[in-house]
PDB file of N, CA and C in Angstrom:
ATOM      1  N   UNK A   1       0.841  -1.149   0.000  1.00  0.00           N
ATOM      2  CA  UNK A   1       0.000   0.000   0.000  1.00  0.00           C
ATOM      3  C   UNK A   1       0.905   1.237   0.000  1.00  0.00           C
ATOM      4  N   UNK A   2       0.847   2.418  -0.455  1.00  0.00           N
ATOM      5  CA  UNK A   2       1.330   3.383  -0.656  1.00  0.00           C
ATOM      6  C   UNK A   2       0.631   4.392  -0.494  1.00  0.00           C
ATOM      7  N   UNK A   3       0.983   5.438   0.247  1.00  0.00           N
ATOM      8  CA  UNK A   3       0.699   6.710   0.970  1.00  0.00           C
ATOM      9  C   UNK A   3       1.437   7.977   0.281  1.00  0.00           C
ATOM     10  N   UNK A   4      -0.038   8.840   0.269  1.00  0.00           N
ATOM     11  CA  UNK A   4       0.546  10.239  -0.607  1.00  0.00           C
ATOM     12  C   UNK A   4       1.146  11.003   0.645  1.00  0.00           C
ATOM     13  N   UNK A   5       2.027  11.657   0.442  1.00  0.00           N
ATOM     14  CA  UNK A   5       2.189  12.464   1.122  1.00  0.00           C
ATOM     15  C   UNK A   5       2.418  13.877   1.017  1.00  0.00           C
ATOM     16  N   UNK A   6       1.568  14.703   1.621  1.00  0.00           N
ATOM     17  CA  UNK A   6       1.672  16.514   0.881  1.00  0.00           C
ATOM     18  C   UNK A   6       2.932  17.061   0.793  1.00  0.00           C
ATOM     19  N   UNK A   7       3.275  17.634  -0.245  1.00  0.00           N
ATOM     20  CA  UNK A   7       4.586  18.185  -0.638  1.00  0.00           C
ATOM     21  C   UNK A   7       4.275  19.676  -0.180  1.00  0.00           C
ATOM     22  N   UNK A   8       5.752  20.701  -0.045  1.00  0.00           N
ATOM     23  CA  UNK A   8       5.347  21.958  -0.227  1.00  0.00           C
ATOM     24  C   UNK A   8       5.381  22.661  -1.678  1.00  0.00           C
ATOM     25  N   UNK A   9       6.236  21.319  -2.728  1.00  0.00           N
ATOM     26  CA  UNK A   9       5.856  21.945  -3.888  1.00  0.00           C
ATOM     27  C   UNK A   9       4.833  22.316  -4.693  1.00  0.00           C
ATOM     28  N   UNK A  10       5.087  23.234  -5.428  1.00  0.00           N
ATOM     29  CA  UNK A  10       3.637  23.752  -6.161  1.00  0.00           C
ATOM     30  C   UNK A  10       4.009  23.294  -7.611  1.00  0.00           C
ATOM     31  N   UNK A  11       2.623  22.170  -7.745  1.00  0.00           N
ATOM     32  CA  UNK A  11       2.585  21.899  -9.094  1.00  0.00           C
ATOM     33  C   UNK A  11       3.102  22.705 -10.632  1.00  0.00           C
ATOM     34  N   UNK A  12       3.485  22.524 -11.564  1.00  0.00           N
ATOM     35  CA  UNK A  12       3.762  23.422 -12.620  1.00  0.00           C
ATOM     36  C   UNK A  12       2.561  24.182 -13.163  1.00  0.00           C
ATOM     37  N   UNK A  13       1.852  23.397 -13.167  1.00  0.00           N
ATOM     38  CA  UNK A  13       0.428  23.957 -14.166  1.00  0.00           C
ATOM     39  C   UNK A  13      -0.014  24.756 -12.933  1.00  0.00           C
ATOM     40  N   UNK A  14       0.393  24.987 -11.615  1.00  0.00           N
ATOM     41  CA  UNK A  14      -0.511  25.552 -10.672  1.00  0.00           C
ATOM     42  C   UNK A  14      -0.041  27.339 -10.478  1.00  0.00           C
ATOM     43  N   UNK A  15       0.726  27.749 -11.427  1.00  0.00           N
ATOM     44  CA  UNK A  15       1.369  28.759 -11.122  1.00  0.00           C
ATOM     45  C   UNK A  15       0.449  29.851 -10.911  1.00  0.00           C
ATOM     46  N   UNK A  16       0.952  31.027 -10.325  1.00  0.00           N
ATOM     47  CA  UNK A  16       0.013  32.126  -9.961  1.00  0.00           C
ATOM     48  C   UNK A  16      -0.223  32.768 -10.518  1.00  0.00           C
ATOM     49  N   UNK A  17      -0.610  33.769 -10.772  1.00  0.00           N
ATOM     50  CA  UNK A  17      -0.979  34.871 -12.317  1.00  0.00           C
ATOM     51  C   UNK A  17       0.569  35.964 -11.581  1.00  0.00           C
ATOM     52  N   UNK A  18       1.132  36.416 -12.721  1.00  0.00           N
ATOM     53  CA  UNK A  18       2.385  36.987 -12.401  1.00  0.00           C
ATOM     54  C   UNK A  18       2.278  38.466 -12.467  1.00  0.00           C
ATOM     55  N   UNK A  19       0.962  38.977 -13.177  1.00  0.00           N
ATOM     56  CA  UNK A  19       0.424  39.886 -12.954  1.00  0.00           C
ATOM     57  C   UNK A  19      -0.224  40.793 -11.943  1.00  0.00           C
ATOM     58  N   UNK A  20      -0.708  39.640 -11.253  1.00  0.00           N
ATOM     59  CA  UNK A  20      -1.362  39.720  -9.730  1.00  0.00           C
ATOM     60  C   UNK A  20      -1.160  40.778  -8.634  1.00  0.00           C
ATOM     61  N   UNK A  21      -1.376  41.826  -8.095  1.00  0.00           N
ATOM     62  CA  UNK A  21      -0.678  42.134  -6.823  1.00  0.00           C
ATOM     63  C   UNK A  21      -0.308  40.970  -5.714  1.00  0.00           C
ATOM     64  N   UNK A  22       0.366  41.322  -4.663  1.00  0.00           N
ATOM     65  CA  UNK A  22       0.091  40.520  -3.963  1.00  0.00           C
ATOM     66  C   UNK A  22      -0.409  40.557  -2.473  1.00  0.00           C
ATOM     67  N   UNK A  23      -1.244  39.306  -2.224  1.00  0.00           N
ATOM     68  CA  UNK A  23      -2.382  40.317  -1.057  1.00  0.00           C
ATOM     69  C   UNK A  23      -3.305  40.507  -1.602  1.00  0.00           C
ATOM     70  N   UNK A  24      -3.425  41.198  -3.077  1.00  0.00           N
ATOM     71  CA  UNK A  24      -4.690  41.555  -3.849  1.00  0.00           C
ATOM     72  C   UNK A  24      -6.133  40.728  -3.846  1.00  0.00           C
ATOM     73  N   UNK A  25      -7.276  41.507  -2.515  1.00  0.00           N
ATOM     74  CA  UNK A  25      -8.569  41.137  -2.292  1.00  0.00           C
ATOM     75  C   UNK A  25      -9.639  41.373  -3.285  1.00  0.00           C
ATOM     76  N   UNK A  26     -10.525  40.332  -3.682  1.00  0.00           N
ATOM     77  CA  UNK A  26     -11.433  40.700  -4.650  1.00  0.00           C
ATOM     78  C   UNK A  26     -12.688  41.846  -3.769  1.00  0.00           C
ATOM     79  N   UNK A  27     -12.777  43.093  -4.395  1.00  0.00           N
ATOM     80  CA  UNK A  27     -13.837  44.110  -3.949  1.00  0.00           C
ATOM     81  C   UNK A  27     -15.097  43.833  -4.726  1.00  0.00           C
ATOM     82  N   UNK A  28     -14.950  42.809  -5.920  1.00  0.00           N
ATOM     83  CA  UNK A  28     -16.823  43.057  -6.815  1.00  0.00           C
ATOM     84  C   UNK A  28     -18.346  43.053  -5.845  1.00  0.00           C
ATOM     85  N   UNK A  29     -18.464  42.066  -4.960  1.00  0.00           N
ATOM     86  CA  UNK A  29     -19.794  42.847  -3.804  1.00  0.00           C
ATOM     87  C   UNK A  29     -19.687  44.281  -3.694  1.00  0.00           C
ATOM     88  N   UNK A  30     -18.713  44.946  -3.203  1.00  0.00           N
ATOM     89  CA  UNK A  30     -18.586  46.332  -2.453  1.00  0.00           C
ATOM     90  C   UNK A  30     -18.818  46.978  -3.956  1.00  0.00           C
ATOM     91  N   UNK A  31     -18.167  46.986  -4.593  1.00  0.00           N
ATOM     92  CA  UNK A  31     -18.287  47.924  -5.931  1.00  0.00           C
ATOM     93  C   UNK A  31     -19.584  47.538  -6.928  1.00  0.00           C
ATOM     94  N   UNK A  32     -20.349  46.100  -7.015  1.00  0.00           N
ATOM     95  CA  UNK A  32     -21.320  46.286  -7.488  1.00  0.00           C
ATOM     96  C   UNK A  32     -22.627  46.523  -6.348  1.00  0.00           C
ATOM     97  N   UNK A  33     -22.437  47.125  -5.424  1.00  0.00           N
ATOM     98  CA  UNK A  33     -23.414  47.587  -3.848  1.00  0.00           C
ATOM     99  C   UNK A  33     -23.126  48.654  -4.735  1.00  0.00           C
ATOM    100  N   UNK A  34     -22.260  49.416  -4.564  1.00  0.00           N
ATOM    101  CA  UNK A  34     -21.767  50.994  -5.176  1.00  0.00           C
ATOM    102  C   UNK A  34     -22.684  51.289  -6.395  1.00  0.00           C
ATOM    103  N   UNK A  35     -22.114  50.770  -7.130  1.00  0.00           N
ATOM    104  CA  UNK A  35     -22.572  50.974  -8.344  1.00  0.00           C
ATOM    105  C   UNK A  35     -24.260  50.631  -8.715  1.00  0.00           C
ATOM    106  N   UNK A  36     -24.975  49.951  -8.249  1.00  0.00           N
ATOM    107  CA  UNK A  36     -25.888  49.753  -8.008  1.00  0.00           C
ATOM    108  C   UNK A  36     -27.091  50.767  -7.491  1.00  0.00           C
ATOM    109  N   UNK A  37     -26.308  51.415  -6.340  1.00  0.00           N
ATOM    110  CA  UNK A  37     -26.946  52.205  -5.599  1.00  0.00           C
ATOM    111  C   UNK A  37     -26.968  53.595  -6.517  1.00  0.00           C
ATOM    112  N   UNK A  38     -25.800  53.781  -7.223  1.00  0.00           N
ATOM    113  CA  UNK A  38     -25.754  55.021  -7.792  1.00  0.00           C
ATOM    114  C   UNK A  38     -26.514  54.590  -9.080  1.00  0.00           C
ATOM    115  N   UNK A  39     -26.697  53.656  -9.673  1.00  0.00           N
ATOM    116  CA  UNK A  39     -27.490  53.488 -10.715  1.00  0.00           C
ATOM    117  C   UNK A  39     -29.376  53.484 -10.134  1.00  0.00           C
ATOM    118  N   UNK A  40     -29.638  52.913  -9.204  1.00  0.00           N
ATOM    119  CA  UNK A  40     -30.846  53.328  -8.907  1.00  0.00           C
ATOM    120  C   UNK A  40     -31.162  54.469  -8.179  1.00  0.00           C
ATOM    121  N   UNK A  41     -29.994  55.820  -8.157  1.00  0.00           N
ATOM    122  CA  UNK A  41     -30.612  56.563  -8.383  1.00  0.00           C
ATOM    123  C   UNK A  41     -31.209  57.045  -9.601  1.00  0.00           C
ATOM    124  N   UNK A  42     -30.207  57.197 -10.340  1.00  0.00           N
ATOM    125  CA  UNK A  42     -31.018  57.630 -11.488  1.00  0.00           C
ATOM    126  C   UNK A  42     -32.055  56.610 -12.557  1.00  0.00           C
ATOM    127  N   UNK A  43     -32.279  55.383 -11.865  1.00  0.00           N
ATOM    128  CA  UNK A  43     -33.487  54.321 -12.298  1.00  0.00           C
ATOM    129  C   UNK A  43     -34.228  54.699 -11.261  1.00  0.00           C
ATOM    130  N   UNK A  44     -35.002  55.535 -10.975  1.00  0.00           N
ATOM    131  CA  UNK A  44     -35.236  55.755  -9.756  1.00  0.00           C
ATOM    132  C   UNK A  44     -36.867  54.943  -9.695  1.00  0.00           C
ATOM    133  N   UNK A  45     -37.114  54.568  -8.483  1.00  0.00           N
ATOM    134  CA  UNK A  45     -38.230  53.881  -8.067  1.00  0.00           C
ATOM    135  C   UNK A  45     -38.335  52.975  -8.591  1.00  0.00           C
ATOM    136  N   UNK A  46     -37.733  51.762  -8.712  1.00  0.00           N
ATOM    137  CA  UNK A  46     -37.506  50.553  -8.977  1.00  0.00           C
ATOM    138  C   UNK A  46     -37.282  50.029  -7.571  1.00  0.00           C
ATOM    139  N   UNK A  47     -37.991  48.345  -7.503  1.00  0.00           N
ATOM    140  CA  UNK A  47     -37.898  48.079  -6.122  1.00  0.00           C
ATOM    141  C   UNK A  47     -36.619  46.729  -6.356  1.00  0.00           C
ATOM    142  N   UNK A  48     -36.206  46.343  -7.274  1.00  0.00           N
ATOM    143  CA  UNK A  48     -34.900  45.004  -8.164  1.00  0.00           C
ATOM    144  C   UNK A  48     -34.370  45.921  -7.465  1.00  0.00           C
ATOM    145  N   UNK A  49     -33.722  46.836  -8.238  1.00  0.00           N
ATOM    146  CA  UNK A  49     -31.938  46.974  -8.577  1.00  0.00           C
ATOM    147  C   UNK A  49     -31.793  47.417  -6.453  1.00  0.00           C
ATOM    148  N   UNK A  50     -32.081  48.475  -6.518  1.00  0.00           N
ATOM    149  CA  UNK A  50     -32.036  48.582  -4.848  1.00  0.00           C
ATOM    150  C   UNK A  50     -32.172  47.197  -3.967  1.00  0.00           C
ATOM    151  N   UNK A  51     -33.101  46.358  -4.044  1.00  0.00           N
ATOM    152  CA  UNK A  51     -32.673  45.229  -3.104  1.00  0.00           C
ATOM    153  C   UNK A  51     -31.662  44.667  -3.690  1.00  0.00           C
ATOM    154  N   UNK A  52     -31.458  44.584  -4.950  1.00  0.00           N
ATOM    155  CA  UNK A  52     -30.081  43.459  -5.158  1.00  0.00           C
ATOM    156  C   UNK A  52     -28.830  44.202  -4.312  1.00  0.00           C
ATOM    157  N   UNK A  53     -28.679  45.256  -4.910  1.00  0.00           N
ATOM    158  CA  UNK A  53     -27.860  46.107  -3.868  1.00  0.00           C
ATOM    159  C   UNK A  53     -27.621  45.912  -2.744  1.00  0.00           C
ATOM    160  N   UNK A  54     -28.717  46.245  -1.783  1.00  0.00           N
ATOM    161  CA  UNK A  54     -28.927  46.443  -0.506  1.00  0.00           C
ATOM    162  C   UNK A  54     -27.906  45.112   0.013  1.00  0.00           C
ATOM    163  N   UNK A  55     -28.488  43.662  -0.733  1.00  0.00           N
ATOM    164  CA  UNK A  55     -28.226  42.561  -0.722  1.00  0.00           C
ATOM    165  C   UNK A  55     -26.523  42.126  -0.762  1.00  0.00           C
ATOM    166  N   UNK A  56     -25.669  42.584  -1.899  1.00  0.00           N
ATOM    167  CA  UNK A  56     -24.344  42.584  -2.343  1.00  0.00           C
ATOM    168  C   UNK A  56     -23.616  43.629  -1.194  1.00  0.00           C
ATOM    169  N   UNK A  57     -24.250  44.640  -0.874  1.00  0.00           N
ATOM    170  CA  UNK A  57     -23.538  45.311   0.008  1.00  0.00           C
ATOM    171  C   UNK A  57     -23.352  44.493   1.444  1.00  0.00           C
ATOM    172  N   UNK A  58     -24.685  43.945   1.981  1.00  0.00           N
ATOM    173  CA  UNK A  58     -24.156  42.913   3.150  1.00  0.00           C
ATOM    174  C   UNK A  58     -23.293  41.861   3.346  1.00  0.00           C
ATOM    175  N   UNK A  59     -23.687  41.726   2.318  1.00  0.00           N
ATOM    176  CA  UNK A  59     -22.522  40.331   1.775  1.00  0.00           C
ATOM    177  C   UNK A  59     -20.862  40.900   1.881  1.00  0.00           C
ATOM    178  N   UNK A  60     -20.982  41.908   1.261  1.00  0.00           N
ATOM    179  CA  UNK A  60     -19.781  43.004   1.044  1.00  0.00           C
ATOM    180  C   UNK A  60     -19.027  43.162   2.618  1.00  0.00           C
ATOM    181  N   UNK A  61     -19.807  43.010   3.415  1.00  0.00           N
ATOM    182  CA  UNK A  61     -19.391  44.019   4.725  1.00  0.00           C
ATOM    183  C   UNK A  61     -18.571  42.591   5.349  1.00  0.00           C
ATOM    184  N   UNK A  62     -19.446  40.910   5.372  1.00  0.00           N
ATOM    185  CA  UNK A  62     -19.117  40.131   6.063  1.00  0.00           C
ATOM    186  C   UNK A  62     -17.617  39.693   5.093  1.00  0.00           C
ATOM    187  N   UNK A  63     -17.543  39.489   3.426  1.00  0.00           N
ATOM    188  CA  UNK A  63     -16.673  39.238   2.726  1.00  0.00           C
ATOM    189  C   UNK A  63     -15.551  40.282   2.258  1.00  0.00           C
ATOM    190  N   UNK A  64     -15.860  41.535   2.516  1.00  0.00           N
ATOM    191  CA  UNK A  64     -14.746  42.181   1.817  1.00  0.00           C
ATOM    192  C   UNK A  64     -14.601  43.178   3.386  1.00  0.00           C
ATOM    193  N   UNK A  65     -13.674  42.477   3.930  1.00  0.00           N
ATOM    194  CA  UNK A  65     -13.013  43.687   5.170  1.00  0.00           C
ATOM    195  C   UNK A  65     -12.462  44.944   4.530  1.00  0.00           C
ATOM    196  N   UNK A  66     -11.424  44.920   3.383  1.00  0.00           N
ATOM    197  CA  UNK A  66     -10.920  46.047   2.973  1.00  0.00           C
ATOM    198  C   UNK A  66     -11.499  46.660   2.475  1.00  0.00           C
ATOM    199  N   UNK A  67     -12.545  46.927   1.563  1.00  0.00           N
ATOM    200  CA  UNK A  67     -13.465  47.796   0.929  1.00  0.00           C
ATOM    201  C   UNK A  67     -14.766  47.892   1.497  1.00  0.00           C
ATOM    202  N   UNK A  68     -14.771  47.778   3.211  1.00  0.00           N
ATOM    203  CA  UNK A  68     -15.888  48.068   4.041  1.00  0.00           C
ATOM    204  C   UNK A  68     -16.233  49.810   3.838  1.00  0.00           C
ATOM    205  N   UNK A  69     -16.008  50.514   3.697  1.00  0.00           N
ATOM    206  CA  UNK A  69     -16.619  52.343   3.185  1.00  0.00           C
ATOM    207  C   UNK A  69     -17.215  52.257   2.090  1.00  0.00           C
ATOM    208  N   UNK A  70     -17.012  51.345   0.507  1.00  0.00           N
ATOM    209  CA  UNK A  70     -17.582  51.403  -0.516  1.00  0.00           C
ATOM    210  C   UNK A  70     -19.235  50.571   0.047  1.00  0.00           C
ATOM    211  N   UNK A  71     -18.738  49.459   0.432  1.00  0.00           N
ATOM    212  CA  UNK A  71     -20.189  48.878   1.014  1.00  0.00           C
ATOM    213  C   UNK A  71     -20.670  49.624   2.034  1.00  0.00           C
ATOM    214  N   UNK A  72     -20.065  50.117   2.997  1.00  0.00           N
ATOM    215  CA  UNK A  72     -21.424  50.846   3.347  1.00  0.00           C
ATOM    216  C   UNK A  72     -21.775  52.381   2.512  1.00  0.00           C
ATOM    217  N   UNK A  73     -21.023  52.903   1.822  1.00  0.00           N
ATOM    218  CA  UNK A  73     -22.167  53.469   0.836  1.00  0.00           C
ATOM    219  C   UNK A  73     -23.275  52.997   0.325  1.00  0.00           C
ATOM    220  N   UNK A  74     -22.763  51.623  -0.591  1.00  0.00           N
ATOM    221  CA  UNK A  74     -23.984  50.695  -1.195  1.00  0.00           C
ATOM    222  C   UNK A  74     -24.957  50.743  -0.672  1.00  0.00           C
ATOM    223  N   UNK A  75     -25.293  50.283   0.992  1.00  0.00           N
ATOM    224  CA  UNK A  75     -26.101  49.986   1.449  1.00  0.00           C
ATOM    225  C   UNK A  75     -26.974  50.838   1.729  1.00  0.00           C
ATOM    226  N   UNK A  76     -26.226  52.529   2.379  1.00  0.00           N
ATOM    227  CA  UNK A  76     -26.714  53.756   2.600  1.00  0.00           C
ATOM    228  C   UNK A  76     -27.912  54.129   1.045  1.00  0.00           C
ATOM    229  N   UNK A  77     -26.894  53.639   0.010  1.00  0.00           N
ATOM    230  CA  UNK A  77     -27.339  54.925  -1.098  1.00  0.00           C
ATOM    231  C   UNK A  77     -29.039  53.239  -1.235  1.00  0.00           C
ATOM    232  N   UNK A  78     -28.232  52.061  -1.389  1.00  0.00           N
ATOM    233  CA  UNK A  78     -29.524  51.202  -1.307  1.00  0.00           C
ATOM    234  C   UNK A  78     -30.958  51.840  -0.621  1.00  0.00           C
ATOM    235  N   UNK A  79     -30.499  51.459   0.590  1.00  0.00           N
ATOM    236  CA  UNK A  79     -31.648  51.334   1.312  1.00  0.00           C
ATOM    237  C   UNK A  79     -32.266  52.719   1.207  1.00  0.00           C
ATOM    238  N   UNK A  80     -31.873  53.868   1.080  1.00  0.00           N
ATOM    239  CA  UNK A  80     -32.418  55.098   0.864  1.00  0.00           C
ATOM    240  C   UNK A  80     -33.210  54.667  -0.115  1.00  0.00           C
ATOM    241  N   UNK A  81     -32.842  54.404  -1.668  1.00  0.00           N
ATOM    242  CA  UNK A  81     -33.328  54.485  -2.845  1.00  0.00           C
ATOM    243  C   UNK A  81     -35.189  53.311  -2.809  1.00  0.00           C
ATOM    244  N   UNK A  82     -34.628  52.271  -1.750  1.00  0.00           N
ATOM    245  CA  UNK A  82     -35.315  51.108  -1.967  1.00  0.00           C
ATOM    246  C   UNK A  82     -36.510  51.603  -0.793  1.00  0.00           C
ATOM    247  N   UNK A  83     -36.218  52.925   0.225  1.00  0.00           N
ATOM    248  CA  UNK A  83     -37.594  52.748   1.059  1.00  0.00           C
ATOM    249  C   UNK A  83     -37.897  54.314   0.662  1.00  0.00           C
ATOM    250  N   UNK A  84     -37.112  54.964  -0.584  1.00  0.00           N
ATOM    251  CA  UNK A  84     -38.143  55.958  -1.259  1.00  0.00           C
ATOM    252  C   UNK A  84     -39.349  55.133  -2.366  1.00  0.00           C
ATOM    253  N   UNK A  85     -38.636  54.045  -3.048  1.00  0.00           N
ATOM    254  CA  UNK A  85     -39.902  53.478  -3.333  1.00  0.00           C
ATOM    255  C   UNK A  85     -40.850  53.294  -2.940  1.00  0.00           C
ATOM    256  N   UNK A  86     -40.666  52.514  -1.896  1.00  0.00           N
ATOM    257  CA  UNK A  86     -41.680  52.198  -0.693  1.00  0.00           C
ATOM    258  C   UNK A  86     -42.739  52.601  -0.565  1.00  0.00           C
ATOM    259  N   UNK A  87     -42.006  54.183  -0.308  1.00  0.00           N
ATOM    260  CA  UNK A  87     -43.086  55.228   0.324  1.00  0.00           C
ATOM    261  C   UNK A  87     -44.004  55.832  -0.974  1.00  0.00           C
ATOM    262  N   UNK A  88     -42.610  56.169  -2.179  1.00  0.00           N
ATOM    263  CA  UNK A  88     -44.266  56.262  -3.581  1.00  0.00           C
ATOM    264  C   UNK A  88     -45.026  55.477  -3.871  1.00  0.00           C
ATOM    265  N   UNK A  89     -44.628  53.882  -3.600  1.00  0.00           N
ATOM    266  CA  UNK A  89     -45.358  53.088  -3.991  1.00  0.00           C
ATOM    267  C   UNK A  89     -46.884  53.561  -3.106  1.00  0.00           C
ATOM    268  N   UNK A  90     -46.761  53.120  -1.671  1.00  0.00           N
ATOM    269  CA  UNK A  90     -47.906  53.343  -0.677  1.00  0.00           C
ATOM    270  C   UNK A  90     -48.173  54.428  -0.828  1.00  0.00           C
ATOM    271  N   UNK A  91     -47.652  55.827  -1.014  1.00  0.00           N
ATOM    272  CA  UNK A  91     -48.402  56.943  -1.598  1.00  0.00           C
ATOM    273  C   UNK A  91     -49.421  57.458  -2.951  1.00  0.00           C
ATOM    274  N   UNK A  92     -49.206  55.858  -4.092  1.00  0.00           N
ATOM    275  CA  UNK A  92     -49.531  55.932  -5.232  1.00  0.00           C
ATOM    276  C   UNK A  92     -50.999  54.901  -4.710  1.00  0.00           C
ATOM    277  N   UNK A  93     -50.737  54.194  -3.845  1.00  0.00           N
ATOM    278  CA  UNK A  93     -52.331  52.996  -3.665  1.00  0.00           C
ATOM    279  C   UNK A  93     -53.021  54.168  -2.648  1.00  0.00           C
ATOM    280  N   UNK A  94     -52.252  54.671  -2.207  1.00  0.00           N
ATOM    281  CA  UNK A  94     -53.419  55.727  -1.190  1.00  0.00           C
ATOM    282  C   UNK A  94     -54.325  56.069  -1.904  1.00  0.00           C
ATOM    283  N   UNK A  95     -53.603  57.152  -2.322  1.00  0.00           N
ATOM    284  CA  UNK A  95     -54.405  57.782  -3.629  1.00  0.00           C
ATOM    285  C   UNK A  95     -55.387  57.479  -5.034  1.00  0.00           C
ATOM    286  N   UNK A  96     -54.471  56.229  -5.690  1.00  0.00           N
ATOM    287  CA  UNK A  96     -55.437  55.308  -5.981  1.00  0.00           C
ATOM    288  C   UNK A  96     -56.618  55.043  -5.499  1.00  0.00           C
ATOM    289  N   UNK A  97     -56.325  54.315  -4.547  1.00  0.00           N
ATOM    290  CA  UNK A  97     -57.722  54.144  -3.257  1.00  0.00           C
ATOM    291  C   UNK A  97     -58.671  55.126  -2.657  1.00  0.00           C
ATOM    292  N   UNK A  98     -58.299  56.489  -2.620  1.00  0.00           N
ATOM    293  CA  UNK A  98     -59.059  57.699  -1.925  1.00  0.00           C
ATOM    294  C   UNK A  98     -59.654  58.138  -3.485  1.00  0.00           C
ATOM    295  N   UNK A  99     -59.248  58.027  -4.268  1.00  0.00           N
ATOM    296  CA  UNK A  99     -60.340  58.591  -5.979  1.00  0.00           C
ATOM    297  C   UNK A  99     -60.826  57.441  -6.709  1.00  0.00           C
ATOM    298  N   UNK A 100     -60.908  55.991  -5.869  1.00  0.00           N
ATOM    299  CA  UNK A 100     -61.576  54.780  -6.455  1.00  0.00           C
ATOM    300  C   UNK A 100     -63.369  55.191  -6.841  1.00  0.00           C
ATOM    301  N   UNK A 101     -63.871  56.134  -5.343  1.00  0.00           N
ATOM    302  CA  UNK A 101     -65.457  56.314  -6.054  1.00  0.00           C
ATOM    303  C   UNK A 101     -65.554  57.196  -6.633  1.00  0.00           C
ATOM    304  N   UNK A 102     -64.898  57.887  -7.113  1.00  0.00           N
ATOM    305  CA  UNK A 102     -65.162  58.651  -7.879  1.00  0.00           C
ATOM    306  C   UNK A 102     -64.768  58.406  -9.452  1.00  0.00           C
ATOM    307  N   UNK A 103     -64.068  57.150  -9.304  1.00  0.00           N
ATOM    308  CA  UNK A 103     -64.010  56.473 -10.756  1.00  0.00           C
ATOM    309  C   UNK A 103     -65.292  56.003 -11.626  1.00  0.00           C
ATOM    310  N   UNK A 104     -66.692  56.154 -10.464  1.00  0.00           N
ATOM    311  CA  UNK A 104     -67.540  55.890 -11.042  1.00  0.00           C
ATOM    312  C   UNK A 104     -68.612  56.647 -11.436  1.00  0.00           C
ATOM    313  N   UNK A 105     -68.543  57.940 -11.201  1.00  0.00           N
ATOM    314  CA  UNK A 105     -69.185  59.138 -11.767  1.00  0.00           C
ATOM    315  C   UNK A 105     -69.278  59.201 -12.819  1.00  0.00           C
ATOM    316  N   UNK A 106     -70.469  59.793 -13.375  1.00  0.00           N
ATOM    317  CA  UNK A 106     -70.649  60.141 -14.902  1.00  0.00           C
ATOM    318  C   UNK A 106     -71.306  59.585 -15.316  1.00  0.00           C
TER     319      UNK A 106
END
């Protein structure tokens, strides 16, 4: 019987990208929270793009320690964007609802 035993060498085909920094943390949660948030502003009142956001930015905070300020923008500019919907939405059924009898005049 024969036993592998772990080497500290690193395979050939396993090489690292030489391009790479090093240390270099992936930020895409934190920067698509960012970007997100600044895109639903100007998509404005959409209830998607703000929760996906809201969503990538939390994720952002537990996975990306170093780009914790971009995520919590995300989340800031999120959750702003996602409970101004909110509030037009429930301001649009109010209203709806308060000129329903009078939809039937005439």
């Amino acid at each position: 019987m024969t036993t592998v035993t772990p080497t500290d060498q690193q395979a050939p085909f396993a090489e690292q990208n030489p391009y790479a920094a090093p240390g270099a943390e992936t930020r895409g949660f934190s920067i698509s929270s960012l970007v997100l948030g600044l895109v639903s502003i100007v998509a404005s009142y959409t209830f998607v793009v703000p929760a996906i956001g809201l969503v990538l930015g939390i994720l952002a905070l537990k996975r990306e320690p170093a780009s914790r300020t971009m995520a919590i923008w995300g989340i800031v500019l999120n959750a702003v964007m996602l409970g101004g919907a909110v509030l037009v939405g429930l301001a649009a059924a109010a209203f709806g609802l308060a000129m329903l009898p009078f939809a039937f005049i005439g």
